[in-house]
PDB file of N, CA and C in Angstrom:
ATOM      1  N   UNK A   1     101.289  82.491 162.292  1.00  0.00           N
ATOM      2  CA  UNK A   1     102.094  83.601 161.821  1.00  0.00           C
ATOM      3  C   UNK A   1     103.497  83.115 161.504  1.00  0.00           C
ATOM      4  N   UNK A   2     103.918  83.574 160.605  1.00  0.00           N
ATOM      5  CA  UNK A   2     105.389  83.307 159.929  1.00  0.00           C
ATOM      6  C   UNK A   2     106.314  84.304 161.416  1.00  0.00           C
ATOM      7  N   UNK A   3     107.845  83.446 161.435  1.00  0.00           N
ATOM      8  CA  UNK A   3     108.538  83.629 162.302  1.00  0.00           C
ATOM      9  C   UNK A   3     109.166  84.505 161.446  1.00  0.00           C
ATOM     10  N   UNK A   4     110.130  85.833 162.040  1.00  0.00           N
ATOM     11  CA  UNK A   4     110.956  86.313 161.261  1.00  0.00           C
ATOM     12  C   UNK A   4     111.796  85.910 160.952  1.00  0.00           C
ATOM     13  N   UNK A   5     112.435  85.156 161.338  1.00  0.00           N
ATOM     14  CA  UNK A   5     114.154  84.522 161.255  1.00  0.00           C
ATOM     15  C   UNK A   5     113.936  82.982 161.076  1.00  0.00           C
ATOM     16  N   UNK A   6     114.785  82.565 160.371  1.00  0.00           N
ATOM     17  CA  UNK A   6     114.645  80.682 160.819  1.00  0.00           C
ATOM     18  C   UNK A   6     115.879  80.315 161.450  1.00  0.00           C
ATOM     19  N   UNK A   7     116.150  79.271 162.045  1.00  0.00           N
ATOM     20  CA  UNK A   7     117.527  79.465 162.394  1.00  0.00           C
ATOM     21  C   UNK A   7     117.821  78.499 162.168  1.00  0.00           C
ATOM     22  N   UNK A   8     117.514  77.529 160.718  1.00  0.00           N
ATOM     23  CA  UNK A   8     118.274  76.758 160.245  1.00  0.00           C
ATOM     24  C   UNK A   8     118.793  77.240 158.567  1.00  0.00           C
ATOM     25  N   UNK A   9     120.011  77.519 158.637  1.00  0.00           N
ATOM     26  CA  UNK A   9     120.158  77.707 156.880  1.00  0.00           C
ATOM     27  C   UNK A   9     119.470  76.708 155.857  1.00  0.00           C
ATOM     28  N   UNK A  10     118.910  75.555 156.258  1.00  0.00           N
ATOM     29  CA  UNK A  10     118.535  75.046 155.279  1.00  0.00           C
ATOM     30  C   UNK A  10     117.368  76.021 154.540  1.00  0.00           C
ATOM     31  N   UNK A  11     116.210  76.001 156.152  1.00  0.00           N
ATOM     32  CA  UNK A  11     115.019  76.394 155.434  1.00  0.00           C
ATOM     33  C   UNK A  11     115.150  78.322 155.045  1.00  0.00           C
ATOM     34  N   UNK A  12     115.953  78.411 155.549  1.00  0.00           N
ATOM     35  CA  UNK A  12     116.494  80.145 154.929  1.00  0.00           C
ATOM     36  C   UNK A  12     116.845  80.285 153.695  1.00  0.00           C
ATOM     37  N   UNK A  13     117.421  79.115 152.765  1.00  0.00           N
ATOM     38  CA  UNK A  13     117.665  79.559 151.664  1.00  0.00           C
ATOM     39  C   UNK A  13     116.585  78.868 151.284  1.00  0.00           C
ATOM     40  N   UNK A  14     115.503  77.999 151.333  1.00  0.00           N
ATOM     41  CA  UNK A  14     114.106  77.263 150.436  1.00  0.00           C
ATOM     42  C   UNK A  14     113.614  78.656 150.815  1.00  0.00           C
ATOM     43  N   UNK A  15     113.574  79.223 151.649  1.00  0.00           N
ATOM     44  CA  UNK A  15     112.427  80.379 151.732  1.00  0.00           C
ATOM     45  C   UNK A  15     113.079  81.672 150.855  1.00  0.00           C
ATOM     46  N   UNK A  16     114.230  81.830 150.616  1.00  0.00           N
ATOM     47  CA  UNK A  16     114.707  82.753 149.587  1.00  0.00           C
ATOM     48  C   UNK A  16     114.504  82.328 148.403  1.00  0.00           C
ATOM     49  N   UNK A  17     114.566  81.264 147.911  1.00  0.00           N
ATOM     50  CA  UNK A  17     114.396  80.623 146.744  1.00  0.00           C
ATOM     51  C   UNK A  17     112.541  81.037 146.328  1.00  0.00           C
ATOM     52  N   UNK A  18     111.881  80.608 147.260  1.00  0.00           N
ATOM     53  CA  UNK A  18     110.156  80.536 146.740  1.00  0.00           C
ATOM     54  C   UNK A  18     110.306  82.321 146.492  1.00  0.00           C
ATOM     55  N   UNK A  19     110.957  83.112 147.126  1.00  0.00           N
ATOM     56  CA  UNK A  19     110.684  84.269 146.944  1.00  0.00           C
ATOM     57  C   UNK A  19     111.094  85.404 145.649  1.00  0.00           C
ATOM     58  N   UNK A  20     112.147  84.102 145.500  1.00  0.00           N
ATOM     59  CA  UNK A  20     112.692  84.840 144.148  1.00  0.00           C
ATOM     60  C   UNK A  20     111.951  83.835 142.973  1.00  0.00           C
ATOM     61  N   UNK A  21     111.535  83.011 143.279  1.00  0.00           N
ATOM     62  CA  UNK A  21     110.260  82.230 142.216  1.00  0.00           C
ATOM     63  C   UNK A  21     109.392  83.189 142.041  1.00  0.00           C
ATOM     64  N   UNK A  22     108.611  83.649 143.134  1.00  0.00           N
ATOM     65  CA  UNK A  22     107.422  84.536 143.152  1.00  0.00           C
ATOM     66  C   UNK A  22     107.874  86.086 142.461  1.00  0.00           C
ATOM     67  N   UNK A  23     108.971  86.756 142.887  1.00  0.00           N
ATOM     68  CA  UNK A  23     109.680  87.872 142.180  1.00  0.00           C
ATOM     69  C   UNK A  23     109.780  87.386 140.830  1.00  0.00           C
ATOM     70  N   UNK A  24     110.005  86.158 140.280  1.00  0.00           N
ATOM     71  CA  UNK A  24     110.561  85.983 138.489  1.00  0.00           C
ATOM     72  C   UNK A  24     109.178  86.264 137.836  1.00  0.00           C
ATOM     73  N   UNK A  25     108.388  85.373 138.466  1.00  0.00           N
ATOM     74  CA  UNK A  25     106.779  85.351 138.184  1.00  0.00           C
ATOM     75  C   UNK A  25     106.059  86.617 137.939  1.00  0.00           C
ATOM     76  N   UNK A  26     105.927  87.426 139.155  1.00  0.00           N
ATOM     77  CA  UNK A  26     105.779  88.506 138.945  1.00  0.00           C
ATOM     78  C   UNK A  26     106.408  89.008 137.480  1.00  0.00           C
ATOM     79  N   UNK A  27     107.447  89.801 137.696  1.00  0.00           N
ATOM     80  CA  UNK A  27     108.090  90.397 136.501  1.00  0.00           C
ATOM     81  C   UNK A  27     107.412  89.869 135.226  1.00  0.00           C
ATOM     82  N   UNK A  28     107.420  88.537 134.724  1.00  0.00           N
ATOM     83  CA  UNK A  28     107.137  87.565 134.043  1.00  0.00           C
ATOM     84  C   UNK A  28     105.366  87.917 133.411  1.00  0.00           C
ATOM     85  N   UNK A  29     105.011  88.175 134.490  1.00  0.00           N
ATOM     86  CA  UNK A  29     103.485  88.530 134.363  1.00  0.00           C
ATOM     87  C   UNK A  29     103.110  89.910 133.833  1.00  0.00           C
ATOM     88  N   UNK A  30     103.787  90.962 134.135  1.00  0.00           N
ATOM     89  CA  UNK A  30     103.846  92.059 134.258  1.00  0.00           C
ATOM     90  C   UNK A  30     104.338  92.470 132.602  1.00  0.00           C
ATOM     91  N   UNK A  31     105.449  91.636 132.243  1.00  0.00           N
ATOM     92  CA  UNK A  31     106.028  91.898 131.290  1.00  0.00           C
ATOM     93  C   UNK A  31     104.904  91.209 129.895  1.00  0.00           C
ATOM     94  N   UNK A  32     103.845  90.260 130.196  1.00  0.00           N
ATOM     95  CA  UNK A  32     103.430  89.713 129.471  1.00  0.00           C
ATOM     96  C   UNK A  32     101.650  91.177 128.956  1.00  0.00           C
ATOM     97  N   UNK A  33     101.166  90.946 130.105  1.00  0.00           N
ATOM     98  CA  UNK A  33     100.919  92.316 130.429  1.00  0.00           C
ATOM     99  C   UNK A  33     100.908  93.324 129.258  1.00  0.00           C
ATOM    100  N   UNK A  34     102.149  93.699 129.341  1.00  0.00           N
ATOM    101  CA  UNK A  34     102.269  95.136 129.135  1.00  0.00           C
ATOM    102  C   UNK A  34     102.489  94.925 127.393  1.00  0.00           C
ATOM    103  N   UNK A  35     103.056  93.399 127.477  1.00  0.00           N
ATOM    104  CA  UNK A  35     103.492  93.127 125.613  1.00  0.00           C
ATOM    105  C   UNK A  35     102.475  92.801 125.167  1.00  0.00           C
ATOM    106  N   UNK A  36     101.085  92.294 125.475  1.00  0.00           N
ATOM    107  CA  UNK A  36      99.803  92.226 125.114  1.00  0.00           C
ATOM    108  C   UNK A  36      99.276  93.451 124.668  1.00  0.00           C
ATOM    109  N   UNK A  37      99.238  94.694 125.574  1.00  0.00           N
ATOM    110  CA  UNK A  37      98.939  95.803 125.312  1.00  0.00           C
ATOM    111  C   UNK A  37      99.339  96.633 124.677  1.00  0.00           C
ATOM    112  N   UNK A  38     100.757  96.330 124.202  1.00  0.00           N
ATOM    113  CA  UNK A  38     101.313  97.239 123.004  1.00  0.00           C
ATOM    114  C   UNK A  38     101.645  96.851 121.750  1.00  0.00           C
ATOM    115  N   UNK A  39     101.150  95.258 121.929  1.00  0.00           N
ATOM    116  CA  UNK A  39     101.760  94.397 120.729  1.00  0.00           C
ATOM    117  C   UNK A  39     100.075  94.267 119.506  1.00  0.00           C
ATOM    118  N   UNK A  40      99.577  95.088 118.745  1.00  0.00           N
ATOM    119  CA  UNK A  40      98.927  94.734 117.677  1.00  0.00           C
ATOM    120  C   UNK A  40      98.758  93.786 116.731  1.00  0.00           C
ATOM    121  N   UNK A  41      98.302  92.695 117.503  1.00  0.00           N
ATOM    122  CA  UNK A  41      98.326  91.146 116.344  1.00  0.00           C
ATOM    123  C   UNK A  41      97.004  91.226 116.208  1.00  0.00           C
ATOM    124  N   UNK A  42      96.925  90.622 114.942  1.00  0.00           N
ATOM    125  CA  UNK A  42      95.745  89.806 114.466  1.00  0.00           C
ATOM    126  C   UNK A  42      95.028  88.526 114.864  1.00  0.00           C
ATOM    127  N   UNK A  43      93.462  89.106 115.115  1.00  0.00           N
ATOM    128  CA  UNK A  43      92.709  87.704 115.844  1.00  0.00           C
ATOM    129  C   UNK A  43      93.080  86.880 115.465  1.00  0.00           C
ATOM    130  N   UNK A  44      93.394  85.288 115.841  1.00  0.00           N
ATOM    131  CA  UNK A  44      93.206  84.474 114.948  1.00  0.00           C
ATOM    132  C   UNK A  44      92.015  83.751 114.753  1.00  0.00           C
ATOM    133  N   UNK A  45      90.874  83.981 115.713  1.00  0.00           N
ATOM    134  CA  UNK A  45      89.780  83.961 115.409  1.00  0.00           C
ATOM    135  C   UNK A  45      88.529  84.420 116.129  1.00  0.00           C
ATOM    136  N   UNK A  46      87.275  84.509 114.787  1.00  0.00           N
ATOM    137  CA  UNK A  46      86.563  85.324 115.751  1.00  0.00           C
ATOM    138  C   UNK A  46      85.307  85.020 116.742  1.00  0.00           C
ATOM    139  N   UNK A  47      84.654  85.201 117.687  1.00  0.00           N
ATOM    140  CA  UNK A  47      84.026  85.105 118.752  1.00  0.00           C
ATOM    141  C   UNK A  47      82.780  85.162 117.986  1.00  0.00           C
ATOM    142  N   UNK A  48      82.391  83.807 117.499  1.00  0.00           N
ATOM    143  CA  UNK A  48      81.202  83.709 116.903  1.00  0.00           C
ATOM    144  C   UNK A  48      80.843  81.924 117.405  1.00  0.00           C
ATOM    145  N   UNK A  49      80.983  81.778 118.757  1.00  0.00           N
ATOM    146  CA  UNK A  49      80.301  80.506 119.337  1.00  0.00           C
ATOM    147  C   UNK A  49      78.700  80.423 119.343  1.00  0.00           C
ATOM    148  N   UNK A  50      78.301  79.085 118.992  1.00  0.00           N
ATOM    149  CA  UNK A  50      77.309  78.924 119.299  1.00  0.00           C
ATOM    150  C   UNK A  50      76.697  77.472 120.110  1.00  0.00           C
ATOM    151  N   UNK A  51      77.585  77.092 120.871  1.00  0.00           N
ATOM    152  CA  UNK A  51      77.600  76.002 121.733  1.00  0.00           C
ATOM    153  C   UNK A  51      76.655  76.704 123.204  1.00  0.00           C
ATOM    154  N   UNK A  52      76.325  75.932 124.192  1.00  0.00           N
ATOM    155  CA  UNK A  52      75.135  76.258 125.000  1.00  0.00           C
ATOM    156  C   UNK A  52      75.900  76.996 125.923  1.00  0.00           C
ATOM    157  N   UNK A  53      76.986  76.717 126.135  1.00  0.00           N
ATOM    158  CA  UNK A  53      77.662  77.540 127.478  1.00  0.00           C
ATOM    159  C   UNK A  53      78.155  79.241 127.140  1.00  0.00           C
ATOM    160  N   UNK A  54      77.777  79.445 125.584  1.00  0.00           N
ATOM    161  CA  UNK A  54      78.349  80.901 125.263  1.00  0.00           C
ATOM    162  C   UNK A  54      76.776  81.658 124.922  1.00  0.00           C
ATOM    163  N   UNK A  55      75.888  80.670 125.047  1.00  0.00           N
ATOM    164  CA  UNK A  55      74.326  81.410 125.060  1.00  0.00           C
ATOM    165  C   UNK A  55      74.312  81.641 125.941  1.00  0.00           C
ATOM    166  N   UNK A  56      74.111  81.519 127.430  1.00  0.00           N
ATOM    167  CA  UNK A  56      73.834  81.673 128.529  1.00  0.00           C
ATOM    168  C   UNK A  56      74.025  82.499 129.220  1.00  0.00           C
ATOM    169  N   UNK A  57      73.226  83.733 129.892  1.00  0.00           N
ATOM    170  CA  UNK A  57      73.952  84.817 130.130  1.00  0.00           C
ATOM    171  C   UNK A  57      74.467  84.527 131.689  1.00  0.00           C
ATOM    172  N   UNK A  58      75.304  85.421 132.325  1.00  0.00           N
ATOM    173  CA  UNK A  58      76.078  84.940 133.332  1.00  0.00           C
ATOM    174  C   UNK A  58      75.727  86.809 134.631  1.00  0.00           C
ATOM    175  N   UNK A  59      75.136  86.724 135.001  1.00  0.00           N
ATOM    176  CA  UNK A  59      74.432  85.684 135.781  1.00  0.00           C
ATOM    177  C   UNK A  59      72.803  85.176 135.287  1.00  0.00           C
ATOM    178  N   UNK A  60      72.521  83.705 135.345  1.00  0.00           N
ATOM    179  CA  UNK A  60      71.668  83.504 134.499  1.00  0.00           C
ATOM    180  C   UNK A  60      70.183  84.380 134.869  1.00  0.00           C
ATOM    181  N   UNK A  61      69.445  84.587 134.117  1.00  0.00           N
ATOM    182  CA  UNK A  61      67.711  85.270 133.985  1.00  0.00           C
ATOM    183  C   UNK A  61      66.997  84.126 134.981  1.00  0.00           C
ATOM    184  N   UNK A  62      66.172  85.179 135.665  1.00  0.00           N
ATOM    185  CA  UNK A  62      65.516  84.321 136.217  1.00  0.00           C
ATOM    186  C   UNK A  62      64.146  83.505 135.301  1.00  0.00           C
ATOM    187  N   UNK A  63      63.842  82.386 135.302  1.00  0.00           N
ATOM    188  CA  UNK A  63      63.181  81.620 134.376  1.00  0.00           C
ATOM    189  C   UNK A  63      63.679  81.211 133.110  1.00  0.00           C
ATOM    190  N   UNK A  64      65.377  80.966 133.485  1.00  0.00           N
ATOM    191  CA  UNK A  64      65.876  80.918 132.066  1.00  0.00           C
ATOM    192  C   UNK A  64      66.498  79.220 131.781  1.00  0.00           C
ATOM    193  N   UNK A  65      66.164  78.374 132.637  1.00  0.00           N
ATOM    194  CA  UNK A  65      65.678  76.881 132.610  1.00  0.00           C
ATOM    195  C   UNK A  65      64.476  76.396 132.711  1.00  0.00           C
ATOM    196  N   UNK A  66      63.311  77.184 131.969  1.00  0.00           N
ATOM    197  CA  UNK A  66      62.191  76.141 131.614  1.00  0.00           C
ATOM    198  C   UNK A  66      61.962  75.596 130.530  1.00  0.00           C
ATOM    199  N   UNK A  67      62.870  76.336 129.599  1.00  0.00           N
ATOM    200  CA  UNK A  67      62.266  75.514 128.464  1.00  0.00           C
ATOM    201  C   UNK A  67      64.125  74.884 127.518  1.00  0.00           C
ATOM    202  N   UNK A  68      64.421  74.243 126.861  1.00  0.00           N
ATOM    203  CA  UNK A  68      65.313  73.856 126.071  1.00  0.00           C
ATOM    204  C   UNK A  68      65.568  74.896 125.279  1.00  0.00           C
ATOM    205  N   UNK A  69      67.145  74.754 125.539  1.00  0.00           N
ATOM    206  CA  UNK A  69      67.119  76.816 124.592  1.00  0.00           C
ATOM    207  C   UNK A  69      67.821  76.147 123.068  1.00  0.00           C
ATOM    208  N   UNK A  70      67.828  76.570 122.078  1.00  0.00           N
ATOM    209  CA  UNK A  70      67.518  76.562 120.805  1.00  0.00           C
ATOM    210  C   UNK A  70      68.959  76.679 120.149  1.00  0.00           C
ATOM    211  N   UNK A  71      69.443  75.633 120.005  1.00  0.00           N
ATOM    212  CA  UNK A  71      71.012  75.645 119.622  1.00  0.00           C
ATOM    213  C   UNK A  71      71.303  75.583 117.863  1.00  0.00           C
ATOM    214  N   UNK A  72      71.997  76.754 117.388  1.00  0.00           N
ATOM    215  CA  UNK A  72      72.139  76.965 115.882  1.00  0.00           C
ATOM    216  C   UNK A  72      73.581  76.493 115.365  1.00  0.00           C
ATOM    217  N   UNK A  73      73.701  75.847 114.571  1.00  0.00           N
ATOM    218  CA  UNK A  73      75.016  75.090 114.330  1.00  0.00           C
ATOM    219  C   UNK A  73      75.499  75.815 113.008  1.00  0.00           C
ATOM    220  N   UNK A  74      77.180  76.627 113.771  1.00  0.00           N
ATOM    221  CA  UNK A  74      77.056  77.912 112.481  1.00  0.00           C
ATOM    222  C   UNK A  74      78.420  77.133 112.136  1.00  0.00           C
ATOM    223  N   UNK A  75      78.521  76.471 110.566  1.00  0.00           N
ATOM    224  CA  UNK A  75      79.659  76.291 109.994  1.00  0.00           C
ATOM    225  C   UNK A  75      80.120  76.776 108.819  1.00  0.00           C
ATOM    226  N   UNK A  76      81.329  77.107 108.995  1.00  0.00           N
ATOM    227  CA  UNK A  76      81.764  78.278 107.535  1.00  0.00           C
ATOM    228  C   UNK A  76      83.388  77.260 107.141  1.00  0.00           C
ATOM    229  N   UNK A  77      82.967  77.143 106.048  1.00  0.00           N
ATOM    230  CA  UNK A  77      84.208  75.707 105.646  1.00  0.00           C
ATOM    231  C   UNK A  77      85.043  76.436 105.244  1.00  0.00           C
ATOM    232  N   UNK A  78      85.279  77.698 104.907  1.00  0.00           N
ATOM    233  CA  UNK A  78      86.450  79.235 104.737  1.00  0.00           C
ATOM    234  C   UNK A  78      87.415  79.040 105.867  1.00  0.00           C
ATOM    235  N   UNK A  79      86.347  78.932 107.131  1.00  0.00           N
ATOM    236  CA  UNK A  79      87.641  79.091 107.914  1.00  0.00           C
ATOM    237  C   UNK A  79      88.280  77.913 108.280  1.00  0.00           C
ATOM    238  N   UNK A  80      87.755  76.601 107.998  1.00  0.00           N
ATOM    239  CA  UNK A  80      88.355  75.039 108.155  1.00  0.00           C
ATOM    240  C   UNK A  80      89.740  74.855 107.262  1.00  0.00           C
ATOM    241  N   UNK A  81      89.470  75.373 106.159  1.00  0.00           N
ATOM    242  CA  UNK A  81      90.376  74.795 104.823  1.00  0.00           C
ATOM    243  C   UNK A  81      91.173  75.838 104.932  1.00  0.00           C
ATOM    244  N   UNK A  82      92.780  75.391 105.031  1.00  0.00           N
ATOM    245  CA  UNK A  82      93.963  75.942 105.121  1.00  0.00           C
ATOM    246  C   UNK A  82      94.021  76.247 103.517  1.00  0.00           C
ATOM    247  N   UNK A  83      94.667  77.469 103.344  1.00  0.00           N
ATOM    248  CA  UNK A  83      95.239  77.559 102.197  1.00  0.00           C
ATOM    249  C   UNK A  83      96.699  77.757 101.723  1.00  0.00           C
ATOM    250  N   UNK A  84      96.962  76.976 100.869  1.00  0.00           N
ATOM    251  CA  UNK A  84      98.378  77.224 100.687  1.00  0.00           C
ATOM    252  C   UNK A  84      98.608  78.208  99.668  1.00  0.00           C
TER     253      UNK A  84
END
């Protein structure tokens, strides 16, 4: 258990310090948060994986390692090539 008091100023101000780290953080988080949720940007891209770890459902099916599951390789050269 944490002591209430320390009775050396050193470790009194390291322990004020982590606390106002953890207070900036907070805020910091909170504020990111809330600007996510009101801020309307555009995807920059869209959720069309087809690598083995985004097939897989979570939690996996039972019998869903017997056989080699069937991997489709989706490429669209639209979205590769920058346009100026």
């Amino acid at each position: 258990s944490m002591p209430r008091r320390y009775s050396y100023y050193c470790w009194n101000s390291i322990s004020s310090m982590g606390s106002m780290i953890s207070l900036n953080s907070m805020i910091f988080l909170i504020f990111i948060i809330l600007e996510s949720l009101i801020s309307k940007r555009m995807l920059l891209f869209k959720f069309n994986q087809s690598s083995l770890e985004w097939l897989n459902f979570l939690p996996p099916l039972d019998h869903s390692h017997l056989e080699i599951p069937l991997l489709i390789k989706n490429l669209n050269l639209k979205s590769i090539l920058i346009k100026f």
